[in-house]
N, C-alpha and C. Protein backbone atom coordinates (compact mmCIF):
# COMPACT_ATOMS: atom_id res chain seq x y z
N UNK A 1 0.85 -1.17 0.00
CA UNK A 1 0.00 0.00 0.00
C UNK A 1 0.89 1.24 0.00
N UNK A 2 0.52 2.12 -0.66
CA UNK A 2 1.37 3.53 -0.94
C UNK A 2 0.63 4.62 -0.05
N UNK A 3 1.83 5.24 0.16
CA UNK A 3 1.50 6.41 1.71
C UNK A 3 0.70 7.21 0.88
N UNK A 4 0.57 7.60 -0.43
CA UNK A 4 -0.03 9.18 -0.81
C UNK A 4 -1.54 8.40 -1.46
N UNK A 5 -1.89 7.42 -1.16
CA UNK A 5 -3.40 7.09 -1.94
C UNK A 5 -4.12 7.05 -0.18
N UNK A 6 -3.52 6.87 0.69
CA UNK A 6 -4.17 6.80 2.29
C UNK A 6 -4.79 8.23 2.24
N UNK A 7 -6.24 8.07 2.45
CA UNK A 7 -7.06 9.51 2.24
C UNK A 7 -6.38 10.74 3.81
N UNK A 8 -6.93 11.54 3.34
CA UNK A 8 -7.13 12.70 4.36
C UNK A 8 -7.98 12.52 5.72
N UNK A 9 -8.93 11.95 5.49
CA UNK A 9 -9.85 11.32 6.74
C UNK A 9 -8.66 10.53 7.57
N UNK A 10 -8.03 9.38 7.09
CA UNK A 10 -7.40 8.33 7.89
C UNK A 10 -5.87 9.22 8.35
N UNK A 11 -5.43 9.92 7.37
CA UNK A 11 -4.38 11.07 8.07
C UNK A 11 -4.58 11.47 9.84
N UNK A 12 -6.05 12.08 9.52
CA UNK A 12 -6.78 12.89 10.55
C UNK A 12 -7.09 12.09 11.93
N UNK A 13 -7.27 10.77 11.46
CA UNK A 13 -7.89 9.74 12.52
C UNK A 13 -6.60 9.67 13.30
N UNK A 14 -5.24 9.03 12.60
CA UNK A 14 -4.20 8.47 12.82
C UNK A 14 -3.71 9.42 13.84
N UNK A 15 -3.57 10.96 13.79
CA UNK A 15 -3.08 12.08 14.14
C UNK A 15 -3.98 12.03 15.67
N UNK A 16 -5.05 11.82 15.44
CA UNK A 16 -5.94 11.99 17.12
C UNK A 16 -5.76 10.57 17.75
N UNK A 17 -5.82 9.56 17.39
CA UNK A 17 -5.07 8.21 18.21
C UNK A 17 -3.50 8.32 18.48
N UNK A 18 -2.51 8.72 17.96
CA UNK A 18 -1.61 9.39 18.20
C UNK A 18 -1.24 10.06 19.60
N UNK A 19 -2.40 11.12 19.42
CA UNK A 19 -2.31 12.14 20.34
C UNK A 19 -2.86 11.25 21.46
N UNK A 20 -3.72 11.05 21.70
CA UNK A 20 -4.74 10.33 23.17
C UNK A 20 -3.65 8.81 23.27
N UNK A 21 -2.44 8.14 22.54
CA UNK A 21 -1.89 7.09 23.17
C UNK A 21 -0.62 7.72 23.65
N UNK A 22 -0.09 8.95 23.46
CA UNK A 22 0.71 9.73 23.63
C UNK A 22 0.44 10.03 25.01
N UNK A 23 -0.96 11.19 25.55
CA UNK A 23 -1.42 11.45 26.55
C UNK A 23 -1.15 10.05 27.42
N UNK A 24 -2.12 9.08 27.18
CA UNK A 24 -2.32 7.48 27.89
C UNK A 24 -0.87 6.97 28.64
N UNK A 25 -0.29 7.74 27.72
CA UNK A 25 1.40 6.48 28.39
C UNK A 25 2.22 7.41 29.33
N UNK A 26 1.83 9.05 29.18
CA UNK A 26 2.35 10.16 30.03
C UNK A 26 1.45 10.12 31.25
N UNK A 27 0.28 9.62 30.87
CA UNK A 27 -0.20 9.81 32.49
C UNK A 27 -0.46 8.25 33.22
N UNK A 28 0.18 6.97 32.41
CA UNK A 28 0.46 6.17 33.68
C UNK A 28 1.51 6.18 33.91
N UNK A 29 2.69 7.10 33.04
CA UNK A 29 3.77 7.31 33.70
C UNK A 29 3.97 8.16 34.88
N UNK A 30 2.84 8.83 34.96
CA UNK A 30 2.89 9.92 36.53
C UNK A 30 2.65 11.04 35.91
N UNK A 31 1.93 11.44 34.97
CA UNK A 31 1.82 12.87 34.51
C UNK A 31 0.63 13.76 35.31
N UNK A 32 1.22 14.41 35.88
CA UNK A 32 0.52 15.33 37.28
C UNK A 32 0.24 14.78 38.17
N UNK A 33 1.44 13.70 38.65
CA UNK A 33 1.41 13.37 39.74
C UNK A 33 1.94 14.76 40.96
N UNK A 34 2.76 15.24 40.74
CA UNK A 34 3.71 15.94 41.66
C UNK A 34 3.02 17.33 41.65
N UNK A 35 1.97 17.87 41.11
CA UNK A 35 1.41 19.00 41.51
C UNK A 35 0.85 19.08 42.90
N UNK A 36 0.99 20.45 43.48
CA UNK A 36 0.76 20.48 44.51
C UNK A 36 0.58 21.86 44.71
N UNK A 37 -0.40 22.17 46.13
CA UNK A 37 -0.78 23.69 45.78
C UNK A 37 0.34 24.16 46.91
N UNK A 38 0.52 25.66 46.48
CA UNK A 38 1.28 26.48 46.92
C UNK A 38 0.90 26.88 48.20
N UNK A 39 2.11 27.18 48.87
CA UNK A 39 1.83 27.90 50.62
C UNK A 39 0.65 29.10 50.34
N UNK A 40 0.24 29.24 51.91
CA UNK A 40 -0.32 30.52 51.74
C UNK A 40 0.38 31.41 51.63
N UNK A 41 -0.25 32.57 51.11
CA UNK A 41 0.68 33.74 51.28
C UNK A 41 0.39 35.03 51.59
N UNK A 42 0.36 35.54 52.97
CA UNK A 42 -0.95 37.11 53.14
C UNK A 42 -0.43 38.03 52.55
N UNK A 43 0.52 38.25 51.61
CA UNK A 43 0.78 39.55 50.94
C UNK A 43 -0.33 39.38 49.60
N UNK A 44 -0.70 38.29 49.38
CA UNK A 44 -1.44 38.30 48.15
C UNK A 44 -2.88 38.21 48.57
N UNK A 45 -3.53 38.15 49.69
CA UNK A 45 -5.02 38.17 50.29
C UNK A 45 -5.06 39.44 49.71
N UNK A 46 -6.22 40.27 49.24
CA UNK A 46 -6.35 41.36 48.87
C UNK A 46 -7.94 41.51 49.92
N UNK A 47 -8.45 42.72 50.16
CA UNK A 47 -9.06 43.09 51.00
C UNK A 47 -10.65 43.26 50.27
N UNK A 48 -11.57 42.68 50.96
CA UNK A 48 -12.97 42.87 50.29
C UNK A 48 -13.42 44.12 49.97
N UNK A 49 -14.20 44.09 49.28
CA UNK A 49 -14.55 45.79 49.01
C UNK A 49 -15.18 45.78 49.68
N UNK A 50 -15.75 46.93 50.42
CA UNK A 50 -16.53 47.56 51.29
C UNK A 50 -18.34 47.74 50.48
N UNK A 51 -19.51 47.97 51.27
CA UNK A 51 -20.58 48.28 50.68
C UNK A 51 -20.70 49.30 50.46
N UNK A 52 -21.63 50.31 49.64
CA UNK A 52 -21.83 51.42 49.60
C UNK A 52 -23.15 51.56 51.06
N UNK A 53 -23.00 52.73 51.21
CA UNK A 53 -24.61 53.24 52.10
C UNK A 53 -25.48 53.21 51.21
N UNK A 54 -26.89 52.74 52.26
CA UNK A 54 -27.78 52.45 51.28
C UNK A 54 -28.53 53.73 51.36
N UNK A 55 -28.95 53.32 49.78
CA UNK A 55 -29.60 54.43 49.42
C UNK A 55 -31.20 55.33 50.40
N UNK A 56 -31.47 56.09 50.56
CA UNK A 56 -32.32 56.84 50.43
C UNK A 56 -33.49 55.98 50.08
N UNK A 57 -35.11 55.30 51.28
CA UNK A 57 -36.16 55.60 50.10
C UNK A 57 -36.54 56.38 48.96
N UNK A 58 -36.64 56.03 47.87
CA UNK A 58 -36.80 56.54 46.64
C UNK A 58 -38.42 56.51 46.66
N UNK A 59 -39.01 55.50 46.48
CA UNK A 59 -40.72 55.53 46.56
C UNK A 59 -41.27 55.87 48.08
N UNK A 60 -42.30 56.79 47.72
CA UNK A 60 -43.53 57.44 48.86
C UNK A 60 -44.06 56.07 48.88
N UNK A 61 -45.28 56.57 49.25
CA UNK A 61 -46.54 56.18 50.03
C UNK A 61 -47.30 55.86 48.80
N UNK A 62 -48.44 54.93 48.95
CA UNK A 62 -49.15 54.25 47.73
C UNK A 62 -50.25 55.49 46.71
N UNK A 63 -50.58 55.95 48.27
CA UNK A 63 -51.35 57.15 48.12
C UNK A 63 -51.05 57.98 46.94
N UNK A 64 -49.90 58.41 46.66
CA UNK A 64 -48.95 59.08 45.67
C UNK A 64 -49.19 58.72 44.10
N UNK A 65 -49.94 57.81 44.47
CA UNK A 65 -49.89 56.96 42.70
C UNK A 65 -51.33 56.88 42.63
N UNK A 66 -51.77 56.81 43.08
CA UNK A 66 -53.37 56.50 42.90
C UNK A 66 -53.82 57.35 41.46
N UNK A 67 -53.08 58.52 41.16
CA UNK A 67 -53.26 59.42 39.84
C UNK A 67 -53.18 58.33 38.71
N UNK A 68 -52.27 57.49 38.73
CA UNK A 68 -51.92 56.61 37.52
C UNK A 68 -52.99 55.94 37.47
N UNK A 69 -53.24 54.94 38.48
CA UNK A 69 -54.56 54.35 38.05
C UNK A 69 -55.60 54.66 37.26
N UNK A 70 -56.04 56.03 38.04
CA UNK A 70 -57.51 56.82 37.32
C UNK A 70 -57.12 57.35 35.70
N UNK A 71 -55.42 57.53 35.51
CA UNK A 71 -54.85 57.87 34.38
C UNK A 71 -54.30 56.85 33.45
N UNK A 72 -54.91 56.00 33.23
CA UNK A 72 -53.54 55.00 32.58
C UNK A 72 -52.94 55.62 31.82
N UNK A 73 -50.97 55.26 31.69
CA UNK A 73 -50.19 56.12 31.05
C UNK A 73 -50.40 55.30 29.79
N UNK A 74 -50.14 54.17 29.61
CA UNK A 74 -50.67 53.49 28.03
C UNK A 74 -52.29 53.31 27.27
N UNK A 75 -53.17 53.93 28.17
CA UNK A 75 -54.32 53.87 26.87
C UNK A 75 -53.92 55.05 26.39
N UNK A 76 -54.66 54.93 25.09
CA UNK A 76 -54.80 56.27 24.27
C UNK A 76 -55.78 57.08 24.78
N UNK A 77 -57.08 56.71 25.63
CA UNK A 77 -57.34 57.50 26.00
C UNK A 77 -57.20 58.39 27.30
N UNK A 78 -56.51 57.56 28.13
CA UNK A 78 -55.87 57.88 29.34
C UNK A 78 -56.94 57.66 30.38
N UNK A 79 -57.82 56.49 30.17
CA UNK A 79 -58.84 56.41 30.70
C UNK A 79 -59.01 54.91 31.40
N UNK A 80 -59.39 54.47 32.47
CA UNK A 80 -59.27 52.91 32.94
C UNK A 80 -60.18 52.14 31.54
N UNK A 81 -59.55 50.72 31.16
CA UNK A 81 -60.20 50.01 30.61
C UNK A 81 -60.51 48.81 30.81
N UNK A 82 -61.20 47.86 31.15
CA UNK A 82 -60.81 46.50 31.65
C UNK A 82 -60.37 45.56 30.87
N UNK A 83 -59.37 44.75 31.89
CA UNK A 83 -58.57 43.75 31.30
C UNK A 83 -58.84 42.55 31.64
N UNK A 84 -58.56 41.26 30.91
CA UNK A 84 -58.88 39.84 31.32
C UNK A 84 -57.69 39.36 31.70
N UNK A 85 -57.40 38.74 32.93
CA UNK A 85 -56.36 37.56 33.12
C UNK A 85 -56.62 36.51 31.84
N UNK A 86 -57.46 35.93 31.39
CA UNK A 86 -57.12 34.67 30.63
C UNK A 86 -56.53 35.25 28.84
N UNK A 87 -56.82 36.47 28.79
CA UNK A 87 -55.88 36.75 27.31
C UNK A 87 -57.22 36.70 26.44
N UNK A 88 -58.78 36.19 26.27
CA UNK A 88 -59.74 36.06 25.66
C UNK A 88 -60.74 37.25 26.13
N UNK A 89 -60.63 38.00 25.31
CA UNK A 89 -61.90 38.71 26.10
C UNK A 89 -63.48 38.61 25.38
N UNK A 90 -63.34 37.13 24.67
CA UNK A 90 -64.64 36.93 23.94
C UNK A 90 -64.72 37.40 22.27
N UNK A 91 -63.83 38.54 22.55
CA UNK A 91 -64.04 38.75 20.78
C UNK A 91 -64.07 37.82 19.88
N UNK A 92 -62.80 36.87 20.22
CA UNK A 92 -62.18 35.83 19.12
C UNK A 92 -63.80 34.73 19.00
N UNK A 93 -64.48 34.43 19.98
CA UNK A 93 -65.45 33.88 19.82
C UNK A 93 -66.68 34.28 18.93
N UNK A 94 -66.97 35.62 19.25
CA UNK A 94 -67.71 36.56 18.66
C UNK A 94 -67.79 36.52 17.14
N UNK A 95 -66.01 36.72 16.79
CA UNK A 95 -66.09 37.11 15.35
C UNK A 95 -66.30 35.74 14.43
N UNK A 96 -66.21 34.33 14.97
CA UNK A 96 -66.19 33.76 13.70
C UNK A 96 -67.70 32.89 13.85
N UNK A 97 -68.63 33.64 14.97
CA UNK A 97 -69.91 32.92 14.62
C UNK A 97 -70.83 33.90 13.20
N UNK A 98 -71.28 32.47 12.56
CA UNK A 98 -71.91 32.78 11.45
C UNK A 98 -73.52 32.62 11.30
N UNK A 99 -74.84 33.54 10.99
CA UNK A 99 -75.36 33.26 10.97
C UNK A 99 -75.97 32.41 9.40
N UNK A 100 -76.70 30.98 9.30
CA UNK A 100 -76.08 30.38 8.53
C UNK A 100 -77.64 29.27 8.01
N UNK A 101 -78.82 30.10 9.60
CA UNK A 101 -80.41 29.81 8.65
C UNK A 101 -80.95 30.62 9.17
N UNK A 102 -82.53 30.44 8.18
CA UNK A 102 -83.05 31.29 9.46
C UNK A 102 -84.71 30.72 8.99
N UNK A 103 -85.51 30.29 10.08
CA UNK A 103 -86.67 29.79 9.90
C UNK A 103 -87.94 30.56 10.62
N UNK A 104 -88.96 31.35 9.66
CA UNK A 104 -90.06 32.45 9.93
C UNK A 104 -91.54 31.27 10.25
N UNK A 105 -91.65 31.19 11.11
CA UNK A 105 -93.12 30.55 10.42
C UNK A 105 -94.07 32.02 11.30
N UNK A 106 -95.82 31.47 11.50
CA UNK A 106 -96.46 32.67 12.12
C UNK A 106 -95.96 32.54 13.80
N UNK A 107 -95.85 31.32 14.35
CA UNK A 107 -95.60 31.43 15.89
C UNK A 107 -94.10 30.40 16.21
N UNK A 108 -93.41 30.34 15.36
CA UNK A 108 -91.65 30.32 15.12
C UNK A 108 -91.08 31.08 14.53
N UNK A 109 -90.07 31.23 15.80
CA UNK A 109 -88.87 31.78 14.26
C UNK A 109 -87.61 31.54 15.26
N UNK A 110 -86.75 31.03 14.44
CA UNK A 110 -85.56 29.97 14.85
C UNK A 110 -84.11 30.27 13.97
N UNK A 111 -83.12 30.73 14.43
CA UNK A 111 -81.63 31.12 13.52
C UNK A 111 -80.51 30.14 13.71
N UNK A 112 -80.05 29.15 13.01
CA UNK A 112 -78.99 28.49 13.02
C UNK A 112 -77.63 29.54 12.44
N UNK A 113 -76.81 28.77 13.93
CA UNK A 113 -75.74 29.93 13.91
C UNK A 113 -74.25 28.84 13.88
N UNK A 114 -73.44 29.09 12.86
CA UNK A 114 -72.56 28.12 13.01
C UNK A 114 -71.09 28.81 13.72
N UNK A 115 -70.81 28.12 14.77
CA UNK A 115 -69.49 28.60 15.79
C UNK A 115 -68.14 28.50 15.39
N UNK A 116 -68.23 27.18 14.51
CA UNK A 116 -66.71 26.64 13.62
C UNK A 116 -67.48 25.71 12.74
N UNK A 117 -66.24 25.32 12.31
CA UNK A 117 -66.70 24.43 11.04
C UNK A 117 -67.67 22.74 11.47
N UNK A 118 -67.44 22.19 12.94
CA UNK A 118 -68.64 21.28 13.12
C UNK A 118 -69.09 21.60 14.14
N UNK A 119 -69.25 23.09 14.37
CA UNK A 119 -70.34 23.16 15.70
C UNK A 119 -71.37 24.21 15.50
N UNK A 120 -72.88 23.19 15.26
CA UNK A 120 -73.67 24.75 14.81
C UNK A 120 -74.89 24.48 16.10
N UNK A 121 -75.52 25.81 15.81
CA UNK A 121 -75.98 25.53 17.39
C UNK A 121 -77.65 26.61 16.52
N UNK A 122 -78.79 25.89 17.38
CA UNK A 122 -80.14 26.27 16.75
C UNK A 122 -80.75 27.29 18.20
N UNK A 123 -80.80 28.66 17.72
CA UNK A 123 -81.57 29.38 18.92
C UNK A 123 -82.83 29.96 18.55
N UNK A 124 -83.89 29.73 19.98
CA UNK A 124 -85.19 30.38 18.99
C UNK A 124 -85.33 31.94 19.85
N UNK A 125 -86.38 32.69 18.64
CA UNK A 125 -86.44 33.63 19.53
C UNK A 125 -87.33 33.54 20.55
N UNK A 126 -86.67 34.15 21.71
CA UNK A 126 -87.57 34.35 23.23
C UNK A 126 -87.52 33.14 23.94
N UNK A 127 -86.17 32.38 23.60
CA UNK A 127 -86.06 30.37 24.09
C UNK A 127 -84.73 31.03 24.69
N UNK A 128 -84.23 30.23 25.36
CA UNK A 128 -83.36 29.86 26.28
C UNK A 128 -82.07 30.14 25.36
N UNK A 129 -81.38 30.81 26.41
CA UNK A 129 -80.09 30.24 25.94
C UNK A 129 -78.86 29.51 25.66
N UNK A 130 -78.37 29.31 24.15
CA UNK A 130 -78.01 27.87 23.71
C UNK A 130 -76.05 28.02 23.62
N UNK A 131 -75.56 27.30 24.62
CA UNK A 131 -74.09 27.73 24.21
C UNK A 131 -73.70 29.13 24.52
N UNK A 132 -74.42 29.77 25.19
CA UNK A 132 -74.44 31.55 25.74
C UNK A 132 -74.88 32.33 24.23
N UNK A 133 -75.85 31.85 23.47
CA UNK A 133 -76.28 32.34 22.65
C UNK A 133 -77.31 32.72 22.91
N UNK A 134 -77.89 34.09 22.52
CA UNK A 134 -79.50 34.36 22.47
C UNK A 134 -79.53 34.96 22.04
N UNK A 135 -81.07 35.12 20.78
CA UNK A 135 -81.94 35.28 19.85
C UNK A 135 -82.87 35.92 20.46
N UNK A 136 -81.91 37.53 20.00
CA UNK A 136 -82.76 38.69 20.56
C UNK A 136 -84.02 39.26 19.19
N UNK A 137 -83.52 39.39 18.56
CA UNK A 137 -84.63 39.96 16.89
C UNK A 137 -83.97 39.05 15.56
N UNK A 138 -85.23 38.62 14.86
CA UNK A 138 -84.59 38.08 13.75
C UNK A 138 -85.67 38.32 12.55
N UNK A 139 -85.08 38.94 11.26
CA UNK A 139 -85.46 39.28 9.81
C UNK A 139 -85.39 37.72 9.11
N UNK A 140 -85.91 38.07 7.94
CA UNK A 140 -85.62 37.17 6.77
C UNK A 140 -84.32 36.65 6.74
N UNK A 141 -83.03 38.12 6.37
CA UNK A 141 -82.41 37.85 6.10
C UNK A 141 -80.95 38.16 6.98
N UNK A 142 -81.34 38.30 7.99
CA UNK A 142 -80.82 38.96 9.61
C UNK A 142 -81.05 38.65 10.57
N UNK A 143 -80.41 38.30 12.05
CA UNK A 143 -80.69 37.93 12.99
C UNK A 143 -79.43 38.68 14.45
N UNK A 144 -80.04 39.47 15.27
CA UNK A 144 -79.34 40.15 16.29
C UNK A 144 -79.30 39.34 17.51
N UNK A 145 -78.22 39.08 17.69
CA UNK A 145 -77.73 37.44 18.74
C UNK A 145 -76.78 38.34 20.08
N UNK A 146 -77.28 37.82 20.97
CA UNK A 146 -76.41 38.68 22.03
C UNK A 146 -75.65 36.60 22.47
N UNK A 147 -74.15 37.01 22.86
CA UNK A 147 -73.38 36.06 23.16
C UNK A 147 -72.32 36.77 23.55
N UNK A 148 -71.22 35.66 24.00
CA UNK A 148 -70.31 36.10 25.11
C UNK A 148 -69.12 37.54 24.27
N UNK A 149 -69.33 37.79 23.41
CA UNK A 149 -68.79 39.01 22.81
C UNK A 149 -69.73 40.35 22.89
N UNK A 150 -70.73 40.04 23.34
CA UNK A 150 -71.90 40.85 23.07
C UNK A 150 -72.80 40.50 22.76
N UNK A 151 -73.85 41.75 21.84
CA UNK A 151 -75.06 42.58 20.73
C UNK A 151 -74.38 41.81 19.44
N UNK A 152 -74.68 41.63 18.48
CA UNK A 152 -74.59 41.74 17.32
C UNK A 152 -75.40 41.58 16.29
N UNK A 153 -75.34 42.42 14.69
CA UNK A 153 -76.62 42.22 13.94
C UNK A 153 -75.81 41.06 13.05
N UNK A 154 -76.16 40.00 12.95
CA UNK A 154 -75.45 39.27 11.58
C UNK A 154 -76.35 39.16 10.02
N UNK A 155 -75.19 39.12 9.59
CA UNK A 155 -76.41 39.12 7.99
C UNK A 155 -76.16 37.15 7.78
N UNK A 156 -77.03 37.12 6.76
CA UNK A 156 -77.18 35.23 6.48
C UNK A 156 -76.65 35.22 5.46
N UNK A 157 -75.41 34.25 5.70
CA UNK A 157 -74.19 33.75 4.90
C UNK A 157 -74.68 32.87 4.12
N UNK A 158 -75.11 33.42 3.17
CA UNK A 158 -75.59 32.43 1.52
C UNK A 158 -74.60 32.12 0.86
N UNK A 159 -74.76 30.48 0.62
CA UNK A 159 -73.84 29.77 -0.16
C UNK A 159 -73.66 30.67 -1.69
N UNK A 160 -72.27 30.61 -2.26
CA UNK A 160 -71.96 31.17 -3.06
C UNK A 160 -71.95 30.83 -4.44
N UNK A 161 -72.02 28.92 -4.31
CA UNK A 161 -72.19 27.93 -5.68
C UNK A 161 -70.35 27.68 -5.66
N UNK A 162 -69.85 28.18 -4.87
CA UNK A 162 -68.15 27.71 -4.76
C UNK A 162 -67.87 26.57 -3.73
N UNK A 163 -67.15 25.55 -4.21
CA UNK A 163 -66.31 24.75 -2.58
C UNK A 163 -66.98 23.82 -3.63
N UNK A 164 -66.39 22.50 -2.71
CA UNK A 164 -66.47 21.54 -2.98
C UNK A 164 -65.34 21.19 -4.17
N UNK A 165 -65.51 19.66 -4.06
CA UNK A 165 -64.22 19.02 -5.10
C UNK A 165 -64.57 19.55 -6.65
N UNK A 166 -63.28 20.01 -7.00
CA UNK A 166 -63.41 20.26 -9.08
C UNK A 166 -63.80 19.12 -9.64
């Protein structure tokens, strides 16, 4: 076998087994055996820094702030607004119900309202409420639903003759 056809990889290998049987035979020969730590020495202790004095209360009394509250510095209007711990304040629910029937007779009238794509939910007017839905006024082609976003007027989402497989 010829030294210059032995690739670059096996060069590389040869070079790190090398090295680690090199290390291996220096340290059962005693390599750092004889270290040992140095005397003490108090010219080299150097001295802790000292603390500063503490500061000065900086914040009053609670009393003092009560302005911010009645002011919030981040609304735009500088006015209290309420906030939800859970991050939902109902809108997201609100916006993607669809109203999606709507049934007139002389002593019914009934609006299917779809919430997502398999959850539709049937409310009548002046009936109970379904899923926190209720069927406050309803048109032909309109129906005003109070739910956990609110009031709202919805118009009736007529199929378009689109969807479905080509």
């Amino acid at each position: 076998m010829r030294l210059d056809m032995i690739g670059l990889r096996t060069w590389l290998l040869a070079t790190v087994v090398g090295w680690a049987l090199l290390v291996c035979v220096l340290s059962v020969a005693g390599l750092g055996k004889r270290v040992e730590l140095l005397p003490d020495d108090p010219a080299l202790v150097q001295r802790l820094p000292t603390l500063p004095a503490p500061a000065p209360e900086r914040l009053g009394a609670f009393e003092k702030y009560s302005e911010i509250a009645a002011h919030p510095a981040f609304a735009e209007d500088r006015l209290p607004h309420p906030f939800f711990l859970s991050g939902n304040d109902g809108s997201s629910a609100a916006s993607t119900v669809r109203l999606t029937g709507v049934l007139l007779t002389d002593n019914f009238k009934m609006a299917t309202l779809t919430l997502d794509p398999q959850d539709s939910v049937r409310v009548q007017l002046g009936g109970e409420a379904v899923k926190g839905w209720r069927l406050l006024a309803l048109q032909p082609r309109s129906a005003t639903i109070e739910g956990p976003g609110g009031t709202q007027t919805l118009e009736l989402h007529v199929f378009n003759g689109l969807g479905g497989q080509p």
